[in-house]
C-alpha atoms as a PDB file:
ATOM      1  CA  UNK A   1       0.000   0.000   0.000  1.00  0.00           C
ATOM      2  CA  UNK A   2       1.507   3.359  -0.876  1.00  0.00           C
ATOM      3  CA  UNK A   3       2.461   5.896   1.791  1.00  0.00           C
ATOM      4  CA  UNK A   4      -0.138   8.332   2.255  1.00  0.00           C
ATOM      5  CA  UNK A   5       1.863  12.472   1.281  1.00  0.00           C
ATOM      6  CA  UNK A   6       2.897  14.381   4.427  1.00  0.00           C
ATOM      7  CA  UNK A   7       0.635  17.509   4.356  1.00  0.00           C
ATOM      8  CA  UNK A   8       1.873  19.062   7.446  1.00  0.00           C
ATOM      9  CA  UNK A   9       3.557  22.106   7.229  1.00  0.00           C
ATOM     10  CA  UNK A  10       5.942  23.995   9.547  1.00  0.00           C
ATOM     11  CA  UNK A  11       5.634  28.111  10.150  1.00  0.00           C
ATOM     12  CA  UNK A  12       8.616  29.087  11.256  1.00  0.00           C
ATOM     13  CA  UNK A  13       9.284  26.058  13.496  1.00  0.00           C
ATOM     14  CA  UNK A  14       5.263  25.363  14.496  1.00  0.00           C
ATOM     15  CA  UNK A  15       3.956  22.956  13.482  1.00  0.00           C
ATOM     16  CA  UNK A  16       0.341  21.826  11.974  1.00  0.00           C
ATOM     17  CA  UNK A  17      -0.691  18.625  10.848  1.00  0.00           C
ATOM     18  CA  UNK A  18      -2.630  19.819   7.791  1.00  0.00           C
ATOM     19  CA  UNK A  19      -2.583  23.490   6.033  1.00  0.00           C
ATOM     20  CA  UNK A  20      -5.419  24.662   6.419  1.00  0.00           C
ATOM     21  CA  UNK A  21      -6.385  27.518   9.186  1.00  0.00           C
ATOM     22  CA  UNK A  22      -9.841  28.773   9.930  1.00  0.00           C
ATOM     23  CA  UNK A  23      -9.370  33.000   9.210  1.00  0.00           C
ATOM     24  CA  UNK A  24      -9.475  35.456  12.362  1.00  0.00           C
ATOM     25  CA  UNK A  25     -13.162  36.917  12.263  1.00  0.00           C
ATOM     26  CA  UNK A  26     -14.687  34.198  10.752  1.00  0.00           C
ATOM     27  CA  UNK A  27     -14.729  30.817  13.234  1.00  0.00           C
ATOM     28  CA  UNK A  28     -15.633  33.107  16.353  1.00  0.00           C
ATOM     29  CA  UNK A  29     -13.127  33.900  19.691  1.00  0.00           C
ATOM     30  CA  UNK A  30     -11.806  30.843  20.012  1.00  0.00           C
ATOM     31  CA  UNK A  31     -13.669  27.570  19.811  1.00  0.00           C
ATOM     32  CA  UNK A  32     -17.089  28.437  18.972  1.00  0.00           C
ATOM     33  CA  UNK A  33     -17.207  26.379  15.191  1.00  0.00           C
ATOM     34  CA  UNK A  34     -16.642  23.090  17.466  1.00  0.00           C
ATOM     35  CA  UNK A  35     -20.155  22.633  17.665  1.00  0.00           C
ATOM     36  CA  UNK A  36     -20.735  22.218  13.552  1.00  0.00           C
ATOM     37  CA  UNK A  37     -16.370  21.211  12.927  1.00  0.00           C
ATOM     38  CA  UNK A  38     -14.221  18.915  13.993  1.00  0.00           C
ATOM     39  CA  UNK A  39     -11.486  21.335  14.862  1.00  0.00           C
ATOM     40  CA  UNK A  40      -8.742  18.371  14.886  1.00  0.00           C
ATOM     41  CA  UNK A  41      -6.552  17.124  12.152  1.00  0.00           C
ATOM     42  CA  UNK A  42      -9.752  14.362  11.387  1.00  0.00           C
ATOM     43  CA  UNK A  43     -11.776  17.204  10.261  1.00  0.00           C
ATOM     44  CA  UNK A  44      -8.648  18.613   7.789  1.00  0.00           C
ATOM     45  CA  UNK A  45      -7.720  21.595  10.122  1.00  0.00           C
ATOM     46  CA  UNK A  46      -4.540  22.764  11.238  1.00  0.00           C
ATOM     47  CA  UNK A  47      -5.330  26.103  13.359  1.00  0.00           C
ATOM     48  CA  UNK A  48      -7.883  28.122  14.442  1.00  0.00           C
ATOM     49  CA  UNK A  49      -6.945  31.983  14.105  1.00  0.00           C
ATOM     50  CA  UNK A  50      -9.161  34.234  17.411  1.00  0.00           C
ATOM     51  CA  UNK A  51     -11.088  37.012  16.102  1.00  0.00           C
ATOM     52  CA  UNK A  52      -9.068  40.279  16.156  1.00  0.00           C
ATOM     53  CA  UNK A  53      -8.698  41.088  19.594  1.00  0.00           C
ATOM     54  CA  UNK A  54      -8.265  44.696  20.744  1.00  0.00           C
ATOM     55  CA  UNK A  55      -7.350  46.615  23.776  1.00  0.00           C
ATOM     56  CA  UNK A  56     -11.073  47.755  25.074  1.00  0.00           C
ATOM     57  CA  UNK A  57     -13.759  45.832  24.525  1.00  0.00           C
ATOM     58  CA  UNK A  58     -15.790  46.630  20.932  1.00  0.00           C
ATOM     59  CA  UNK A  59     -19.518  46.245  19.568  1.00  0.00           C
ATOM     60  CA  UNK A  60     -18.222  46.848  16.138  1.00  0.00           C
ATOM     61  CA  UNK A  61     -20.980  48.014  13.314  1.00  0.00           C
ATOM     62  CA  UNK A  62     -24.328  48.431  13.544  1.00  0.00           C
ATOM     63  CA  UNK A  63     -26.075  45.948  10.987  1.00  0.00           C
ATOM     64  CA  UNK A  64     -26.597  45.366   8.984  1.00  0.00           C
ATOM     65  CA  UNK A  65     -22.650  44.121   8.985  1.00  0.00           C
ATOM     66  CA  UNK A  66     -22.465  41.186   6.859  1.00  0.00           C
ATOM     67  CA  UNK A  67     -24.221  40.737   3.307  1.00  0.00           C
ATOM     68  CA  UNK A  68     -23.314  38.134   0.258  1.00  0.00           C
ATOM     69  CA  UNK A  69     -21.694  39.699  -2.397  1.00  0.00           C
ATOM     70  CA  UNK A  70     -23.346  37.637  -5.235  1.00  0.00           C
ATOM     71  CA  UNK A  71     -20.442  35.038  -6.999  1.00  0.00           C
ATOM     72  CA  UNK A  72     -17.918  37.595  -5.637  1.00  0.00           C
ATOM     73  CA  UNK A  73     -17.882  36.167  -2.431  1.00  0.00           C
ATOM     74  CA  UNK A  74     -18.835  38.255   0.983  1.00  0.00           C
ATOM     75  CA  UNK A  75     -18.960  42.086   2.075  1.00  0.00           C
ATOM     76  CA  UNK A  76     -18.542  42.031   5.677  1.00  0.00           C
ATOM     77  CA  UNK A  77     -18.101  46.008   7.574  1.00  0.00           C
ATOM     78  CA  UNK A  78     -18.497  44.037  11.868  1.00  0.00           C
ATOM     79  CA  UNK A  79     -16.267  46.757  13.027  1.00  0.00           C
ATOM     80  CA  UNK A  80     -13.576  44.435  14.779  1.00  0.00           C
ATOM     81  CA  UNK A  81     -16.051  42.678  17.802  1.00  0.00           C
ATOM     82  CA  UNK A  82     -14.610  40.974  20.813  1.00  0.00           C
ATOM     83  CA  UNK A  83     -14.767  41.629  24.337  1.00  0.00           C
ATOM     84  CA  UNK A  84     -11.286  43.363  24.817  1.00  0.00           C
ATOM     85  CA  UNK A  85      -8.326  41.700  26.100  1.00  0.00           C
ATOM     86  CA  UNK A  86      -8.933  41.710  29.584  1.00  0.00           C
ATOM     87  CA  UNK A  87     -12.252  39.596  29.163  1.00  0.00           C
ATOM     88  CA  UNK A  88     -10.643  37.307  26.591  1.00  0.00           C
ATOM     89  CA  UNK A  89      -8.048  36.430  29.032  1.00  0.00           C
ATOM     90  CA  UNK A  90     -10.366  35.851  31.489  1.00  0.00           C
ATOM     91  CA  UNK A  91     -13.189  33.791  29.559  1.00  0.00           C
ATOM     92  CA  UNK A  92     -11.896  32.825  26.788  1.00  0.00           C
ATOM     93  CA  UNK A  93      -7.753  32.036  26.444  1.00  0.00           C
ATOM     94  CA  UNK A  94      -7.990  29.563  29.269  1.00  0.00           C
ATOM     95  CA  UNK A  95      -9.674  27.447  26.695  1.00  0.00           C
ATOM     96  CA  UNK A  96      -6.802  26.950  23.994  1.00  0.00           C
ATOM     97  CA  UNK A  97      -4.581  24.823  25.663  1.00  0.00           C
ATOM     98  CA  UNK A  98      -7.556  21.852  25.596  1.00  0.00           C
ATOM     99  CA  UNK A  99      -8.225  22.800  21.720  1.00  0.00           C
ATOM    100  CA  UNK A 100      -7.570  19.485  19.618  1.00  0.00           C
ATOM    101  CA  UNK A 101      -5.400  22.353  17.024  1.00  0.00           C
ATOM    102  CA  UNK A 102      -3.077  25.084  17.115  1.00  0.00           C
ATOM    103  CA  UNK A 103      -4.946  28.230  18.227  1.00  0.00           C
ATOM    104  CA  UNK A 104      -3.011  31.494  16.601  1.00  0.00           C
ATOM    105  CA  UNK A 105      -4.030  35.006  18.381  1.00  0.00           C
ATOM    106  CA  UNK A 106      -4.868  37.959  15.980  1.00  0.00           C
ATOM    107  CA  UNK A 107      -4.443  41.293  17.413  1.00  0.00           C
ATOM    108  CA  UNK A 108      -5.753  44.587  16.001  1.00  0.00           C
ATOM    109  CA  UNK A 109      -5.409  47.924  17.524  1.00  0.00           C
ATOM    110  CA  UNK A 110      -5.846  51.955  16.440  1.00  0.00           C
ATOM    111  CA  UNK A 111      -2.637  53.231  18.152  1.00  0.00           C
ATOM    112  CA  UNK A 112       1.352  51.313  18.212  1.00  0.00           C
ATOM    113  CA  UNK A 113       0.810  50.910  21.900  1.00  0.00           C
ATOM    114  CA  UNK A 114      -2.445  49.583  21.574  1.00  0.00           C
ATOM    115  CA  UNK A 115      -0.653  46.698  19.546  1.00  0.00           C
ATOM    116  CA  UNK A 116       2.338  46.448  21.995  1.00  0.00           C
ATOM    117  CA  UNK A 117       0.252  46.353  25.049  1.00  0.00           C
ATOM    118  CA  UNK A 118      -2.463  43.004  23.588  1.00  0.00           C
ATOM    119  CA  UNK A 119       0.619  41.111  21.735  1.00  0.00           C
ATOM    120  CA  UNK A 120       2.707  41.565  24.850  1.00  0.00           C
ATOM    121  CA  UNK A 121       0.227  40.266  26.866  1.00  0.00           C
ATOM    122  CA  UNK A 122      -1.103  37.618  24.646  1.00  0.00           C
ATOM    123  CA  UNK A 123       2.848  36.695  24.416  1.00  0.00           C
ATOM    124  CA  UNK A 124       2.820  36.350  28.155  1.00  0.00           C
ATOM    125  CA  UNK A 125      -0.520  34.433  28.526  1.00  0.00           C
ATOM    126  CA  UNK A 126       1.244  32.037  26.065  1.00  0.00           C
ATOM    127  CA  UNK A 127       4.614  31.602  27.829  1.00  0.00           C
ATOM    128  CA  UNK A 128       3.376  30.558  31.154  1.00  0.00           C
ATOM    129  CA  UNK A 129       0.013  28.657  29.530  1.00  0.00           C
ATOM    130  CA  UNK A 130       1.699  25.684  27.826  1.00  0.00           C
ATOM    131  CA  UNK A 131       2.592  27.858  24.542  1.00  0.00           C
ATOM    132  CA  UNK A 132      -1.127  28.246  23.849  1.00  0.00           C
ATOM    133  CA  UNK A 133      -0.801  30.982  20.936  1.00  0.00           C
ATOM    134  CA  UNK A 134       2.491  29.785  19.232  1.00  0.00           C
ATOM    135  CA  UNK A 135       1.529  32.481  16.646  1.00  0.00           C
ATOM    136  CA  UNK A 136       0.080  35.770  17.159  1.00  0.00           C
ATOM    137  CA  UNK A 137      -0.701  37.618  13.917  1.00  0.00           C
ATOM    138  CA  UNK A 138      -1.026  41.350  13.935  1.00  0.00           C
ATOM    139  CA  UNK A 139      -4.097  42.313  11.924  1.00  0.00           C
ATOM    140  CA  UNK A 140      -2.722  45.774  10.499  1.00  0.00           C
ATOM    141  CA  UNK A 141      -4.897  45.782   7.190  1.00  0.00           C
ATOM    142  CA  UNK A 142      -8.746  46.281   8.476  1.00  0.00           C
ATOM    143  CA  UNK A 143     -11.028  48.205   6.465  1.00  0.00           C
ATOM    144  CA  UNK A 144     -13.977  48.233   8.449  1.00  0.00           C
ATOM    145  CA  UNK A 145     -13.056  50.507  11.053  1.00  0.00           C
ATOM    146  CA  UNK A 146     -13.760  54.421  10.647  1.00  0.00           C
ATOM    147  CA  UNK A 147     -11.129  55.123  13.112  1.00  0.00           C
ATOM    148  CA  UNK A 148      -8.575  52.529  11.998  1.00  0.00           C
ATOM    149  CA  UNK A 149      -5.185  53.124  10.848  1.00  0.00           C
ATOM    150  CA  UNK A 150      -3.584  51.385   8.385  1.00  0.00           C
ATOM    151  CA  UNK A 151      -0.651  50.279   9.919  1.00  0.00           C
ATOM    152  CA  UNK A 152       0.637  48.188   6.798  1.00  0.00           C
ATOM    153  CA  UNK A 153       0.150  51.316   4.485  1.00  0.00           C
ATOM    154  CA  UNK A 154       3.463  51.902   3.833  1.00  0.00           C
ATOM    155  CA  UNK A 155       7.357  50.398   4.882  1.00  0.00           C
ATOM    156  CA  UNK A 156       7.614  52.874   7.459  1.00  0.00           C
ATOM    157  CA  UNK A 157       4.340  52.515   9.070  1.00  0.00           C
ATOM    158  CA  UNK A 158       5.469  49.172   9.148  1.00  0.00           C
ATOM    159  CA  UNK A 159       8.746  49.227  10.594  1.00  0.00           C
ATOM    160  CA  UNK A 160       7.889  51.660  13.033  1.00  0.00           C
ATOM    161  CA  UNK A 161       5.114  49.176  14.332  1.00  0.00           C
ATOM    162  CA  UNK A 162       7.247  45.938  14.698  1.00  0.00           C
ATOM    163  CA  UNK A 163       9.723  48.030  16.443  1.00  0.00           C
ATOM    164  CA  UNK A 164       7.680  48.839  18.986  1.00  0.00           C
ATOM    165  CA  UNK A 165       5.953  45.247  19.222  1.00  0.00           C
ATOM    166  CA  UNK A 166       8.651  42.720  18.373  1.00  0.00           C
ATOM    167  CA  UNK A 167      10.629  43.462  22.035  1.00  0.00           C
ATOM    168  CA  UNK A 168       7.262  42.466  23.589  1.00  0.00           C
ATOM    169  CA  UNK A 169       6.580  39.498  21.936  1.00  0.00           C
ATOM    170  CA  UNK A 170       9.687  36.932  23.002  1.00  0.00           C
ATOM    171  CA  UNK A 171       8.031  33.679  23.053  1.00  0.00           C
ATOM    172  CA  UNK A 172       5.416  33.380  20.051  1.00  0.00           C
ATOM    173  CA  UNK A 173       5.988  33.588  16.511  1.00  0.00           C
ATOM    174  CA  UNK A 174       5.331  36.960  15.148  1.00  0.00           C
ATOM    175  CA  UNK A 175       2.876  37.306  11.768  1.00  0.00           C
ATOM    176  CA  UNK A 176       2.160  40.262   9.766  1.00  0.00           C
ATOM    177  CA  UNK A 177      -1.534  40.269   7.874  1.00  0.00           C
ATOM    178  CA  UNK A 178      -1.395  42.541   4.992  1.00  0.00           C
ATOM    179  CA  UNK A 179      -3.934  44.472   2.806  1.00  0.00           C
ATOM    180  CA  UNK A 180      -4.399  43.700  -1.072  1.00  0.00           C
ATOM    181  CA  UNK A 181      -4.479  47.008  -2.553  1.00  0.00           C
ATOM    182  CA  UNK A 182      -0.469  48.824  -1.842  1.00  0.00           C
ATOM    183  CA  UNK A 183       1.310  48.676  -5.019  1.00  0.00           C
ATOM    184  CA  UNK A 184       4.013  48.374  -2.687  1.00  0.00           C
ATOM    185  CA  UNK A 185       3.287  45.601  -0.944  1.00  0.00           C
ATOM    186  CA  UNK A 186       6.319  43.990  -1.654  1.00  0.00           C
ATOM    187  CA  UNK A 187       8.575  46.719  -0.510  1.00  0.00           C
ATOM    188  CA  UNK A 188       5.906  46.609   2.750  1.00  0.00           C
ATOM    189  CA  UNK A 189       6.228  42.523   3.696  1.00  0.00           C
ATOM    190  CA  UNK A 190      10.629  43.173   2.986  1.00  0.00           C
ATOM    191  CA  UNK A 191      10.050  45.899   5.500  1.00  0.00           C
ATOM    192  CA  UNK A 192       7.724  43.670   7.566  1.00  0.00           C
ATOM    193  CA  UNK A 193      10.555  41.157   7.721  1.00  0.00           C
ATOM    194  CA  UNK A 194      13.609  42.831   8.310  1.00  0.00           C
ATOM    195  CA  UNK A 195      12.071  44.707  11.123  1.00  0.00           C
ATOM    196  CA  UNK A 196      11.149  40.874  12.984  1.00  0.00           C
ATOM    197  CA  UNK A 197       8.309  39.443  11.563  1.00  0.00           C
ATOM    198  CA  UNK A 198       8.534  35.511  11.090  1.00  0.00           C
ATOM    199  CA  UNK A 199       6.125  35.361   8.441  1.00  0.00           C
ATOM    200  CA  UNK A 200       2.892  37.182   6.971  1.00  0.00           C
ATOM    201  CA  UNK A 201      -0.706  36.665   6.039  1.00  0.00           C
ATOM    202  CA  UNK A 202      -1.305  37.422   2.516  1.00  0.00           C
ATOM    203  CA  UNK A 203      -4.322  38.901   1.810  1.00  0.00           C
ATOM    204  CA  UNK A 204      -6.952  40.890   3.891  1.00  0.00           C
ATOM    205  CA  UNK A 205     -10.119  41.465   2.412  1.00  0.00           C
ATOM    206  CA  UNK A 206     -10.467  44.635  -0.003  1.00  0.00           C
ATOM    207  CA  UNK A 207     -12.567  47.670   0.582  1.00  0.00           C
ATOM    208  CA  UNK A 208     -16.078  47.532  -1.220  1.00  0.00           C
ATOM    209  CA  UNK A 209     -19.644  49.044  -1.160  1.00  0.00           C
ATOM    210  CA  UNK A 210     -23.122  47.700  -1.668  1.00  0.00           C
ATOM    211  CA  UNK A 211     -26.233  49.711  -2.536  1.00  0.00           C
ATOM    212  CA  UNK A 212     -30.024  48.921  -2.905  1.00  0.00           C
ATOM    213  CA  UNK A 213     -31.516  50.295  -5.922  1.00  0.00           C
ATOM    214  CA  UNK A 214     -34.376  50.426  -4.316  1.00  0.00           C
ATOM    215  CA  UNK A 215     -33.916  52.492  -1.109  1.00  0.00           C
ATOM    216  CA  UNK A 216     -30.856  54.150  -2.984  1.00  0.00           C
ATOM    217  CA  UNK A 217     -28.878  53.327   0.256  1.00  0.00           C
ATOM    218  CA  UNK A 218     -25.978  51.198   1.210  1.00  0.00           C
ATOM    219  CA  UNK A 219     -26.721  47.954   2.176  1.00  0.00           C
ATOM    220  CA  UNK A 220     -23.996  48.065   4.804  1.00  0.00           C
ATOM    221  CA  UNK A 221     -24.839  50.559   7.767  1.00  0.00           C
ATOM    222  CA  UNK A 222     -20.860  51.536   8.027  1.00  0.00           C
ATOM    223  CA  UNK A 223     -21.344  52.545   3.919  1.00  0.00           C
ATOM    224  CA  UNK A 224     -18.357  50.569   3.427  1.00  0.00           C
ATOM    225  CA  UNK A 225     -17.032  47.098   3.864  1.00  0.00           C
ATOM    226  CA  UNK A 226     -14.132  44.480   3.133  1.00  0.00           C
ATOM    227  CA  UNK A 227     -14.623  41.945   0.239  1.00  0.00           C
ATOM    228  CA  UNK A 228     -13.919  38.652   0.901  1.00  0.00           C
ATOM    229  CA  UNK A 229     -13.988  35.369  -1.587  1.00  0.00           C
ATOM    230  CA  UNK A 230     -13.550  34.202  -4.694  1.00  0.00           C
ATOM    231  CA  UNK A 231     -13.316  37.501  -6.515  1.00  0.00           C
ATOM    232  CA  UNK A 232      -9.819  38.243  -4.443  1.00  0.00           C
ATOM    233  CA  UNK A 233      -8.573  34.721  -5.051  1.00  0.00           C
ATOM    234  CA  UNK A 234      -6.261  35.749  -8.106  1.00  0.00           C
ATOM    235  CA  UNK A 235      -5.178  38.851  -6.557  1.00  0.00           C
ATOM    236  CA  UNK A 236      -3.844  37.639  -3.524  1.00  0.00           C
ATOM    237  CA  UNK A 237      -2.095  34.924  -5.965  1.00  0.00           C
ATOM    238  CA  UNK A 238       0.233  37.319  -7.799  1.00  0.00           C
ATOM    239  CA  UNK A 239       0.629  38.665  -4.319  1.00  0.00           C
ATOM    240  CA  UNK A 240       1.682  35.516  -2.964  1.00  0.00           C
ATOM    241  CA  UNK A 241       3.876  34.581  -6.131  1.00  0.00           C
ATOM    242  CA  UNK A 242       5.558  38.428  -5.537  1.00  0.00           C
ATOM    243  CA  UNK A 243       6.985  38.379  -2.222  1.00  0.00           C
ATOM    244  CA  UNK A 244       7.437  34.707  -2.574  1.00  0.00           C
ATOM    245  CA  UNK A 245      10.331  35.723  -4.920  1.00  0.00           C
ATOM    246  CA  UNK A 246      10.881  39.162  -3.911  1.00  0.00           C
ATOM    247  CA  UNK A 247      11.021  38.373   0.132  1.00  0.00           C
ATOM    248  CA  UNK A 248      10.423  34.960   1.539  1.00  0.00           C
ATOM    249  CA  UNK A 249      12.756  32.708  -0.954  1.00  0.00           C
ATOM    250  CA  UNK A 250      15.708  35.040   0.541  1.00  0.00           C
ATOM    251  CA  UNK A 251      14.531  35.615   3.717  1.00  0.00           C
ATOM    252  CA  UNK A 252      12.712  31.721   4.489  1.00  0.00           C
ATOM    253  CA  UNK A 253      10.184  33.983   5.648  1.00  0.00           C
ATOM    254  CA  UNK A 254       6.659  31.369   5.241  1.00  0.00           C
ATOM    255  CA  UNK A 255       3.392  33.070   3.909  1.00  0.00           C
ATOM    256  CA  UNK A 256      -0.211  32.099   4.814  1.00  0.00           C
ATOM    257  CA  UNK A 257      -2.197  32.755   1.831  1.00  0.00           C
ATOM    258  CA  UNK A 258      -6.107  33.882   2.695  1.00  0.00           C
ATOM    259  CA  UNK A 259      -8.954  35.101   0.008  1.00  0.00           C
ATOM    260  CA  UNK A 260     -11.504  33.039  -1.878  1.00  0.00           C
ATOM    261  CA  UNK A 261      -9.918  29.411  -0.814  1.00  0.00           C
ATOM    262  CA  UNK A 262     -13.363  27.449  -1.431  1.00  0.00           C
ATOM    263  CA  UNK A 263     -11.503  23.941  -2.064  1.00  0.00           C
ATOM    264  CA  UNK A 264      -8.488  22.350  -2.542  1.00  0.00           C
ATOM    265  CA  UNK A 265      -7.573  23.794  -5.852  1.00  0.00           C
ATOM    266  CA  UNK A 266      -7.787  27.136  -5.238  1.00  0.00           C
ATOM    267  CA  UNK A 267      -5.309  26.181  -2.098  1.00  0.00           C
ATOM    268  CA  UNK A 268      -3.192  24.368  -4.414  1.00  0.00           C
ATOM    269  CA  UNK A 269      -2.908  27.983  -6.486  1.00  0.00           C
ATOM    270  CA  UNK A 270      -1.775  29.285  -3.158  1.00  0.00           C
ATOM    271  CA  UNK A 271       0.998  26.927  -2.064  1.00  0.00           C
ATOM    272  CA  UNK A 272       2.082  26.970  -5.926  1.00  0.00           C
ATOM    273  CA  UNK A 273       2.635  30.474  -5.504  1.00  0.00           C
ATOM    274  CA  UNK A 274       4.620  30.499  -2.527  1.00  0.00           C
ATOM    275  CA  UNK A 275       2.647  29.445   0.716  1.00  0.00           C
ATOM    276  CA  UNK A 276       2.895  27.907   2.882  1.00  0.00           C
ATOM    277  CA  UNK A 277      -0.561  26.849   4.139  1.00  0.00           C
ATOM    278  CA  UNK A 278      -3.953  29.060   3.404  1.00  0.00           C
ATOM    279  CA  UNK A 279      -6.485  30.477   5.603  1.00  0.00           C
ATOM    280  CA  UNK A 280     -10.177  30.262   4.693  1.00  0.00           C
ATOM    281  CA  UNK A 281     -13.145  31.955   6.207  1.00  0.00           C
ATOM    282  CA  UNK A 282     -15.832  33.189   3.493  1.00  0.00           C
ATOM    283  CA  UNK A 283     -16.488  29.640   2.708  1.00  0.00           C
ATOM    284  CA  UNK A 284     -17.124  28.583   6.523  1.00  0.00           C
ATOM    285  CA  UNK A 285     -20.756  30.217   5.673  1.00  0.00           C
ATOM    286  CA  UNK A 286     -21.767  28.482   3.218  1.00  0.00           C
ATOM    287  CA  UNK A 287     -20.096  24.922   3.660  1.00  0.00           C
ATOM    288  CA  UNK A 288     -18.470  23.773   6.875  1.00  0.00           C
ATOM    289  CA  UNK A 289     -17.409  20.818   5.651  1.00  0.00           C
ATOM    290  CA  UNK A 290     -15.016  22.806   3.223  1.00  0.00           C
ATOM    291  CA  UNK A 291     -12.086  22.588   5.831  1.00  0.00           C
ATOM    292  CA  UNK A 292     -11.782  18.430   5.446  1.00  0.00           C
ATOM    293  CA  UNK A 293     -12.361  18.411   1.794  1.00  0.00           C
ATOM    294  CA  UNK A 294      -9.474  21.062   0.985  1.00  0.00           C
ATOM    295  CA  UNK A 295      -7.047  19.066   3.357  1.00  0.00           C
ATOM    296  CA  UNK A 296      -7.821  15.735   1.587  1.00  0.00           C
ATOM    297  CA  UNK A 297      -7.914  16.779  -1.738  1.00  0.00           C
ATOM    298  CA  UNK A 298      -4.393  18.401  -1.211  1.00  0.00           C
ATOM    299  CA  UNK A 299      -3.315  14.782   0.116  1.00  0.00           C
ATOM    300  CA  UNK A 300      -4.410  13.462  -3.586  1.00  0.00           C
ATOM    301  CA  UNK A 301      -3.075  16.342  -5.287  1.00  0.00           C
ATOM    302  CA  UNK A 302       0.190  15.654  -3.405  1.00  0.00           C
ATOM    303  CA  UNK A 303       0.092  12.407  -5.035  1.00  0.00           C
ATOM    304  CA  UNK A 304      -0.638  12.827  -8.231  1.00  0.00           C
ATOM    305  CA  UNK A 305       2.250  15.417  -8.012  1.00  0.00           C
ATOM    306  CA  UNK A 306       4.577  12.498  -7.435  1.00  0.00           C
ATOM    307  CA  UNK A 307       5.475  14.487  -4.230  1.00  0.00           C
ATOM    308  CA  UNK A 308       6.050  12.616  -0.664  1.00  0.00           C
ATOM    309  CA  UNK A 309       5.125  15.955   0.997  1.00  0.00           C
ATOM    310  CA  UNK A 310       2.958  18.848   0.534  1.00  0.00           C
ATOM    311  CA  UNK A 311       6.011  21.256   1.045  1.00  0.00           C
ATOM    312  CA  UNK A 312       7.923  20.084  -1.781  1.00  0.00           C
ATOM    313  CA  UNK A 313       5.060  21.695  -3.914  1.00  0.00           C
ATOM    314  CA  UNK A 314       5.763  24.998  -1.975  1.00  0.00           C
ATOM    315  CA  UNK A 315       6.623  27.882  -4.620  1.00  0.00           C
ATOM    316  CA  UNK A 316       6.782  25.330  -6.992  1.00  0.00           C
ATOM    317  CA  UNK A 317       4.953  27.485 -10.276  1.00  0.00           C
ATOM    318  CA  UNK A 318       6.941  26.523 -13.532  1.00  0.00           C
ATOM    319  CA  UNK A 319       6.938  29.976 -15.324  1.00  0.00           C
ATOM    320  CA  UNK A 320       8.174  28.279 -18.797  1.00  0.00           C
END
């Protein structure tokens, strides 16, 4: 009987048993999808990434706050929810450590101390709780907050950030998500790197509006939202496939590619182009069995490939 591929992947020295991670914002706090997905490696997942935790507690948008997008995929404006940090470490966090995956922390914030102060105590939390966020990603791409900053508008913004936040975060593995639309977001993940980041999301959603003809009114009560799904897919590929040659094949920097992963082929796109294992999220809406089928039909893929592991497909595009 032949040897079933190896589709685990390592991030920068952790470790998941399959590639595939449920997106910050869309699987709840923590462990919430449990009760429709088996969160372990049976059920094809590899982590579990917290909704974007800040430093107060949020109510995010009025709705309505989430609206399909037609084929395009999702608009989505929920104002970065969650109970602040305090209350997550309190109620929520003492739950990873029993989680049958890898639970990754995503932080958010509107100021550089605001970031500092959750990763640095999501770091700690970590450190003396069994290593229960061995990734904390630092959501610095949101478009669905009026008062947001940008913080991964520009290699500056971006140094100046991880400078502030990468003293504070010893123990976990530091990610950087990105938005879609810089020109420069090349020059932003090199930046992103050489200032301490051990690897980097690749893409957050894209900013987009809804009306009703009717009404004449946006369909979204913030006006304006993020686009998620299928309609982002082959942007965030020529993303990935970009700093995949421009930044991570010098640097061994790995990338986590996320936007419009609805089954294994569009992952396989992704780890063609350079990463290392995808996120997905819109699709958790519509189909939650999604998660197992992407995991198993990179396992055949794999094969087929004439690959023993998943990893040896990593980057692999032949460009002629």
């Amino acid at each position: 009987m032949a040897t079933a591929p190896d589709i685990s992947v390592d991030l920068a020295g952790v470790r998941l048993t399959s590639p595939v991670i449920l997106a910050a914002g869309t699987a709840g706090l923590l462990d919430e999808m449990a009760d429709v997905v088996d969160l372990s490696a049976r059920g094809g997942i590899g982590a579990v990434v917290t909704k974007s935790i800040t430093l107060q507690p949020r109510e995010g948008n009025a709705p309505w706050r989430i609206l399909p997008a037609g084929p395009a995929g999702m608009l989505n404006a929920i104002g970065l929810a969650n109970p602040g940090l305090d209350a997550f470490l309190e109620h929520h966090a003492p739950r990873a450590a029993a989680m049958p995956c890898k639970v990754f922390a995503s932080v958010a914030g509107f100021s550089i101390e605001d970031y500092r102060a959750v990763a640095g105590n999501l770091d700690a939390w970590s450190r003396e709780h069994g290593d229960c966020f061995p990734i904390i990603e630092l959501n610095v791409s949101c478009p669905n907050v009026k008062t947001g900053v940008e913080f991964g508008g520009s290699p500056q913004l971006i140094r100046e950030l991880l400078d502030a936040v990468r003293p504070h975060v010893r123990h976990s593995k530091l990610f950087v998500k990105l938005g879609p639309l810089n020109p420069e977001l090349a020059l932003i993940a090199k930046a992103a790197v050489l200032a301490g980041a051990d690897g980097l999301t690749l893409c957050n959603t894209v900013p987009a509006m809804a009306i009703d003809v009717d009404t004449r009114r946006p369909k979204l009560a913030n006006v304006t939202g993020g686009l998620s799904g299928p309609a982002v897919h082959p942007i965030v590929v020529k993303h990935l496939h970009d700093v995949r040659r421009k930044v991570s094949a010098e640097h061994g920097t790995p990338l986590l590619g996320l936007g419009g992963v609805c089954n294994w082929t569009d992952a396989a796109e992704f780890i063609l182009a350079g990463a290392s294992a995808v996120q997905v999220g819109t699709i958790l809406f519509a189909d939650v069995g999604a998660p197992r089928r992407i995991a198993s039909g990179l396992a055949r893929w794999t094969a087929r490939q004439g690959k023993p592991a998943l990893r040896d497909l990593i980057g692999a595009v032949e460009l002629g």
